[in-house]
Protein backbone atom coordinates (compact mmCIF):
# COMPACT_ATOMS: atom_id res chain seq x y z
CA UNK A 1 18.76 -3.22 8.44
CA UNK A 2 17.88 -5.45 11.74
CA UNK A 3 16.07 -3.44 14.23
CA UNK A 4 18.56 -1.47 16.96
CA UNK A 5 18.81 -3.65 20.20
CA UNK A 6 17.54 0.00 21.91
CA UNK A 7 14.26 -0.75 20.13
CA UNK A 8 13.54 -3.85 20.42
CA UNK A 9 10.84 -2.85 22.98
CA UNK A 10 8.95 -0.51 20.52
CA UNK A 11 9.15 -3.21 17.65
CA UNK A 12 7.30 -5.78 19.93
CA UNK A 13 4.75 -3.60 20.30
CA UNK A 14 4.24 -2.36 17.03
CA UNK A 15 3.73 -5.68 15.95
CA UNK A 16 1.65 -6.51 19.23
CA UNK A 17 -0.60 -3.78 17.96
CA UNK A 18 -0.95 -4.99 14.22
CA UNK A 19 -2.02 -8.22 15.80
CA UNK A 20 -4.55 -6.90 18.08
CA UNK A 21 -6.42 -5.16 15.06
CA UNK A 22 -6.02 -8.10 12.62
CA UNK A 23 -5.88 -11.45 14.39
CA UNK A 24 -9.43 -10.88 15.21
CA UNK A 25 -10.89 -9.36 11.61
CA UNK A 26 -8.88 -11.37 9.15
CA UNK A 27 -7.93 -15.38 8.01
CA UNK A 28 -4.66 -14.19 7.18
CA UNK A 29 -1.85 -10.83 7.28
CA UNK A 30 1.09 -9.72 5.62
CA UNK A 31 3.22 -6.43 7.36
CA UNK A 32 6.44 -5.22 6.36
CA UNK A 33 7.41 -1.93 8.43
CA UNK A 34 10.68 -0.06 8.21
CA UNK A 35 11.45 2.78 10.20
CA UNK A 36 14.78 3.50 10.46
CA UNK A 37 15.85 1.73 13.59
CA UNK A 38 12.90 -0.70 13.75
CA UNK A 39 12.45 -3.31 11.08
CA UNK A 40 9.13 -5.38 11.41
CA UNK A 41 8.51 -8.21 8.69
CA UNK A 42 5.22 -10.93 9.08
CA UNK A 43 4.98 -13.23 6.42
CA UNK A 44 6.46 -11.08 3.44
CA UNK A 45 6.63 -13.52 1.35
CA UNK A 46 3.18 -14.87 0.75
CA UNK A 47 1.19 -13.93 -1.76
CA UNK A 48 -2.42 -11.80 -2.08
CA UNK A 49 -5.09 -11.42 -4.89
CA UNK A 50 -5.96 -7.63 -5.41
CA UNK A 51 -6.15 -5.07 -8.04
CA UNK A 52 -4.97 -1.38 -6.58
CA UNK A 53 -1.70 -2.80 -5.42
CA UNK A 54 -0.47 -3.69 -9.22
CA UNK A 55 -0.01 -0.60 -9.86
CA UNK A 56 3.16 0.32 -8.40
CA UNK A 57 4.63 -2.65 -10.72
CA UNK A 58 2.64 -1.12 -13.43
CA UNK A 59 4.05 2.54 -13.04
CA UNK A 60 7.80 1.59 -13.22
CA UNK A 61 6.83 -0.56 -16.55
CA UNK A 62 5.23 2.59 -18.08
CA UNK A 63 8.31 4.91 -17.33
CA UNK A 64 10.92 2.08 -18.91
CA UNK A 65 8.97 1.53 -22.00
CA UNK A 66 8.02 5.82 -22.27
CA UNK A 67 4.51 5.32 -22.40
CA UNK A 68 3.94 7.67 -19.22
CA UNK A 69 1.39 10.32 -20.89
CA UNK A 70 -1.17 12.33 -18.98
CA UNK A 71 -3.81 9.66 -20.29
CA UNK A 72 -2.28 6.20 -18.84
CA UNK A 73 -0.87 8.15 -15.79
CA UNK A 74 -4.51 9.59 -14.68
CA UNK A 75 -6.00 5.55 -15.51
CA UNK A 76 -3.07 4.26 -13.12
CA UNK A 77 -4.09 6.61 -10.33
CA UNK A 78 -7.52 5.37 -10.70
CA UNK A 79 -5.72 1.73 -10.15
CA UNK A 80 -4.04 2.69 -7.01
CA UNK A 81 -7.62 3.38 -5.65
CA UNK A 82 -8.50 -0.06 -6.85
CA UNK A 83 -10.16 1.26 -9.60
CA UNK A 84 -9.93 -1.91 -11.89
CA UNK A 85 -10.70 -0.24 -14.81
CA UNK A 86 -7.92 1.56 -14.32
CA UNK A 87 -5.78 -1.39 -14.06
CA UNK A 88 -6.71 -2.70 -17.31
CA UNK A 89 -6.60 0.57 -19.03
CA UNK A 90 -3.42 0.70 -18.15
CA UNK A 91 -2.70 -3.22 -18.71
CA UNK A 92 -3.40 -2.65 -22.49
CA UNK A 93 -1.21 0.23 -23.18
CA UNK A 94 1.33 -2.33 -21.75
CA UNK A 95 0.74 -5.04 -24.26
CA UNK A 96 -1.77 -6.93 -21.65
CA UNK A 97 -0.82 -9.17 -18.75
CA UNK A 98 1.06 -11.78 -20.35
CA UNK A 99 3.20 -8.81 -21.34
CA UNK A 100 3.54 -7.18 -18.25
CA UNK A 101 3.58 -10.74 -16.44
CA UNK A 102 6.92 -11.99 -18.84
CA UNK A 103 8.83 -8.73 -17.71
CA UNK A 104 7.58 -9.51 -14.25
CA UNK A 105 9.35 -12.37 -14.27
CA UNK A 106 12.27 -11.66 -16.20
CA UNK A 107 13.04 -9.32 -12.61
CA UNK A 108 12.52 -12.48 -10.32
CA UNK A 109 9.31 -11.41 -9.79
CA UNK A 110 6.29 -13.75 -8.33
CA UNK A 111 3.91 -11.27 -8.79
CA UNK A 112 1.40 -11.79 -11.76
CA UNK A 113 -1.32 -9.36 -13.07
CA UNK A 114 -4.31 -11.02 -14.55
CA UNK A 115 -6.41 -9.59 -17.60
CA UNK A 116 -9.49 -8.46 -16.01
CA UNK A 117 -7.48 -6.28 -13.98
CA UNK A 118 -6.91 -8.25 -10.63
CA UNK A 119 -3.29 -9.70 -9.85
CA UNK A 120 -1.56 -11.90 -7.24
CA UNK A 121 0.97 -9.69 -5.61
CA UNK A 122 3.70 -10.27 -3.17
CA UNK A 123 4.10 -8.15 -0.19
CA UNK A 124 7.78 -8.22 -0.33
CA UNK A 125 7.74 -7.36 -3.70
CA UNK A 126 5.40 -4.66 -3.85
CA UNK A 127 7.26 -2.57 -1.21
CA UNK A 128 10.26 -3.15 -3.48
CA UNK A 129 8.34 -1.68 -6.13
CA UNK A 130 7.14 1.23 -4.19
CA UNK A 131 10.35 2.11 -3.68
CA UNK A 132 11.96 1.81 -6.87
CA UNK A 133 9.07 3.94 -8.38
CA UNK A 134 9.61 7.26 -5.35
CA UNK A 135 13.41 7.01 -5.11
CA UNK A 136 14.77 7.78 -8.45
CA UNK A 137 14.10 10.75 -10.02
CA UNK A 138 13.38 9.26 -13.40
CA UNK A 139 10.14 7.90 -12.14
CA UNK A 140 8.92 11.68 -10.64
CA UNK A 141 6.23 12.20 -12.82
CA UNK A 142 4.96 7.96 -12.91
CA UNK A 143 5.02 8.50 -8.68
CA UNK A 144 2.28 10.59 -8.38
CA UNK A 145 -0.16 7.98 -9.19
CA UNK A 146 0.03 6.87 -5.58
CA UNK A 147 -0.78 10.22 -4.45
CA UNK A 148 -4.44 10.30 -3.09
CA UNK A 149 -6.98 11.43 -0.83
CA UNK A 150 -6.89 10.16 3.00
CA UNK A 151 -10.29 8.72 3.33
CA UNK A 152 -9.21 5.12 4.18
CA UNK A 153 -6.55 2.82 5.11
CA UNK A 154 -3.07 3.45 6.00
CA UNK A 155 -4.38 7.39 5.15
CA UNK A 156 -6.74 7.82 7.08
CA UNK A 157 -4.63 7.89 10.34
CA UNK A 158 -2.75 10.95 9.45
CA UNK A 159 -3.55 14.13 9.56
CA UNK A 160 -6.55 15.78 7.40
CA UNK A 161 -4.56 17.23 4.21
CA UNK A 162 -4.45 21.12 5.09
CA UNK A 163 -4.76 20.84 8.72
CA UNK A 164 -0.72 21.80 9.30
CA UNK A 165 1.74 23.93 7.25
CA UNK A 166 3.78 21.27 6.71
CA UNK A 167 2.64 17.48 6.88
CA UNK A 168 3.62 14.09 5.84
CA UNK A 169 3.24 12.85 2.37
CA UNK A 170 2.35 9.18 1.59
CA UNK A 171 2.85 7.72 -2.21
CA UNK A 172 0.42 4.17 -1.25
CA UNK A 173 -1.50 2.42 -3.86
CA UNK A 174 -4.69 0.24 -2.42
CA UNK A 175 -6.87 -2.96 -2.99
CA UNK A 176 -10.42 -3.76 -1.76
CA UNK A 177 -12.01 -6.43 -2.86
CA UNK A 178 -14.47 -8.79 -1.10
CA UNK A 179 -11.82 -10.88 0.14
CA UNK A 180 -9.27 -8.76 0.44
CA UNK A 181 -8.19 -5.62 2.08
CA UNK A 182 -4.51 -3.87 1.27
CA UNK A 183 -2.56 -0.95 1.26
CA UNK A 184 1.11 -0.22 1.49
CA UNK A 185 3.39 2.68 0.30
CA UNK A 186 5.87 5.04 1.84
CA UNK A 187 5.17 7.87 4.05
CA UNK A 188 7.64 11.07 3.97
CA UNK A 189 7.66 13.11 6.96
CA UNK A 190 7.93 16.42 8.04
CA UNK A 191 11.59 15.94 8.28
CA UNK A 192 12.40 14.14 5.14
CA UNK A 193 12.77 11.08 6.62
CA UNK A 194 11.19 7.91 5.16
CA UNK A 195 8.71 5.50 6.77
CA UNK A 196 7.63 2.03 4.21
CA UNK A 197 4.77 0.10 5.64
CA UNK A 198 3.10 -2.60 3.57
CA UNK A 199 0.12 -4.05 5.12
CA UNK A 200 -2.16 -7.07 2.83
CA UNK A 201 -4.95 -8.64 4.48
CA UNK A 202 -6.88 -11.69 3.68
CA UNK A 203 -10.39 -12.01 5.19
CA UNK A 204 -12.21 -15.42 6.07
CA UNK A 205 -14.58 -17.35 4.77
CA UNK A 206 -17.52 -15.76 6.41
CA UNK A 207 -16.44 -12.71 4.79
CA UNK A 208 -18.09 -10.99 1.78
CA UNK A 209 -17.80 -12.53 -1.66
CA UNK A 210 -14.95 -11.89 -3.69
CA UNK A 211 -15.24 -8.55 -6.22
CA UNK A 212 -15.21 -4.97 -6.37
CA UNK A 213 -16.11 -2.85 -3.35
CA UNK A 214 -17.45 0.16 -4.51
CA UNK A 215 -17.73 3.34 -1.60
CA UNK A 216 -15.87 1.76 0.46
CA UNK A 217 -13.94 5.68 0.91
CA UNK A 218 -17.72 6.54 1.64
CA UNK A 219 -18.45 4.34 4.89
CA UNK A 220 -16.93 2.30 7.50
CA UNK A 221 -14.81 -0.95 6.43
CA UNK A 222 -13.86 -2.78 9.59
CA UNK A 223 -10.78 -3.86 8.66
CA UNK A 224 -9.31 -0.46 6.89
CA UNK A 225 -10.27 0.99 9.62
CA UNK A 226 -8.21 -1.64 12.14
CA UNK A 227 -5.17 -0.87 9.38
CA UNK A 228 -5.34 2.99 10.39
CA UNK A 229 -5.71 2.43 14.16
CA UNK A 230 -2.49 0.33 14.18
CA UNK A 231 -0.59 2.69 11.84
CA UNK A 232 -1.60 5.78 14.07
CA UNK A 233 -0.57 3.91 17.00
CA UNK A 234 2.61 3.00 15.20
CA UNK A 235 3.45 6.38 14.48
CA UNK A 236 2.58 7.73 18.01
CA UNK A 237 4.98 4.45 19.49
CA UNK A 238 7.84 5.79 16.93
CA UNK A 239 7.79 8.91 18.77
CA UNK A 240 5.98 11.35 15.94
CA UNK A 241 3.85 13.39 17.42
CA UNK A 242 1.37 15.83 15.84
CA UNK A 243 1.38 13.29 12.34
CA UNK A 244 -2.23 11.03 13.62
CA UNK A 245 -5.73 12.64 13.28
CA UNK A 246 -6.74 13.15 16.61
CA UNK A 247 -10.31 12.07 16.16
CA UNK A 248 -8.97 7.79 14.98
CA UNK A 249 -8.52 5.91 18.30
CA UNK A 250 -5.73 4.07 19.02
């Protein structure tokens, strides 16, 4: 759905805000936003190395073919961390990537996983993913995998879990790498309503070499922490109040 002509305003400077944080960190950006009456969309159709964010595509692929046991489930929530052990764990109860890569595109997907546990991922098609996998019921269990802690990222702008009665919940899966920095999912709020934002990142060439990041929910990462400045400033420009940590700047 187009944005409402009555916010039009707000969706210029959401995406004024995204650019402020990025344009100076990063070579390159991906955002797709939807929030009911604001629709944002920057170069959704490009597409991103990473690990973490696979794993949405991964999850629905593990539901359809019922091999979603306690064992694969727990190595796919290691995946949505960008744990890329995880990934491949997960990749070889699947039949490995050329497996999981021929049903890809047998649903019009672009996005391919590789072997060692790394993929090339479209935005557009990861938040389709992410919301195939939390809005039917069949997938319940398989969705949890994008539950996690908010250290970093798009979760580190909310709230600290346990600081309110009732608070939002966000199903995101990750990447960090060297060159890249991503995270996307679906927030629910207080009120049930639903919030997608997919943000994928591409840094430049001064930036660190590709490969893991490991600690990176331990310490500062300049541009995760950009990613949850503009979401919390998002959130507070959509009007919700009382959802942002009080302690991230906008």
């Amino acid at each position: 759905m187009p944005t409402s002509p009555d916010r039009v305003d707000v969706a210029r400077a959401i995406g004024a805000t995204w650019a402020a944080e990025l344009d100076p960190r990063v070579r390159r950006w991906s955002l797709l936003l939807s929030a009911g009456e604001v629709e944002l969309a920057r170069a959704e159709r490009d597409a991103y190395d990473g690990g973490g964010t696979l794993t949405p595509f991964l999850a629905l692929q593990v539901v359809e073919r019922g091999l979603a046991t306690v064992d694969v489930l727990l190595a796919l929530a290691r995946g949505a961390r960008s744990d890329l052990d995880g990934v491949r764990a997960a990749l070889d109860v699947l039949g490995g990537a050329d497996a999981v890569n021929e049903r890809l595109r047998r649903g019009g997907n672009l996005t391919r996983a590789h072997a060692d546990g790394s993929s090339r991922v479209v935005p557009a098609e990861h938040a389709e993913a992410v919301a195939a996998l939390t809005g039917n019921p069949a997938y319940a269990d398989a969705r949890t995998v994008l539950l996690g802690h908010r250290s970093a990222g798009l979760a580190a702008a909310l709230v600290p879990e346990g600081a309110a009665e009732v608070g939002p919940t966000l199903w995101h899966a990750r990447a960090t790498s060297g060159g890249v920095r991503h995270d996307g999912g679906l927030l629910v709020l207080p009120d049930g309503t639903e919030l997608a934002v997919h943000c994928f990142t591409e840094l430049g060439a001064d930036g660190p070499d590709d490969g893991p990041d490991e600690g990176l929910d331990d310490g500062p990462d300049d541009v995760l922490d950009a990613v949850a400045r503009a979401f919390a400033t998002t959130l507070r420009l959509l009007g919700h109040r009382g959802l942002t940590d009080p302690g991230r700047p906008a």
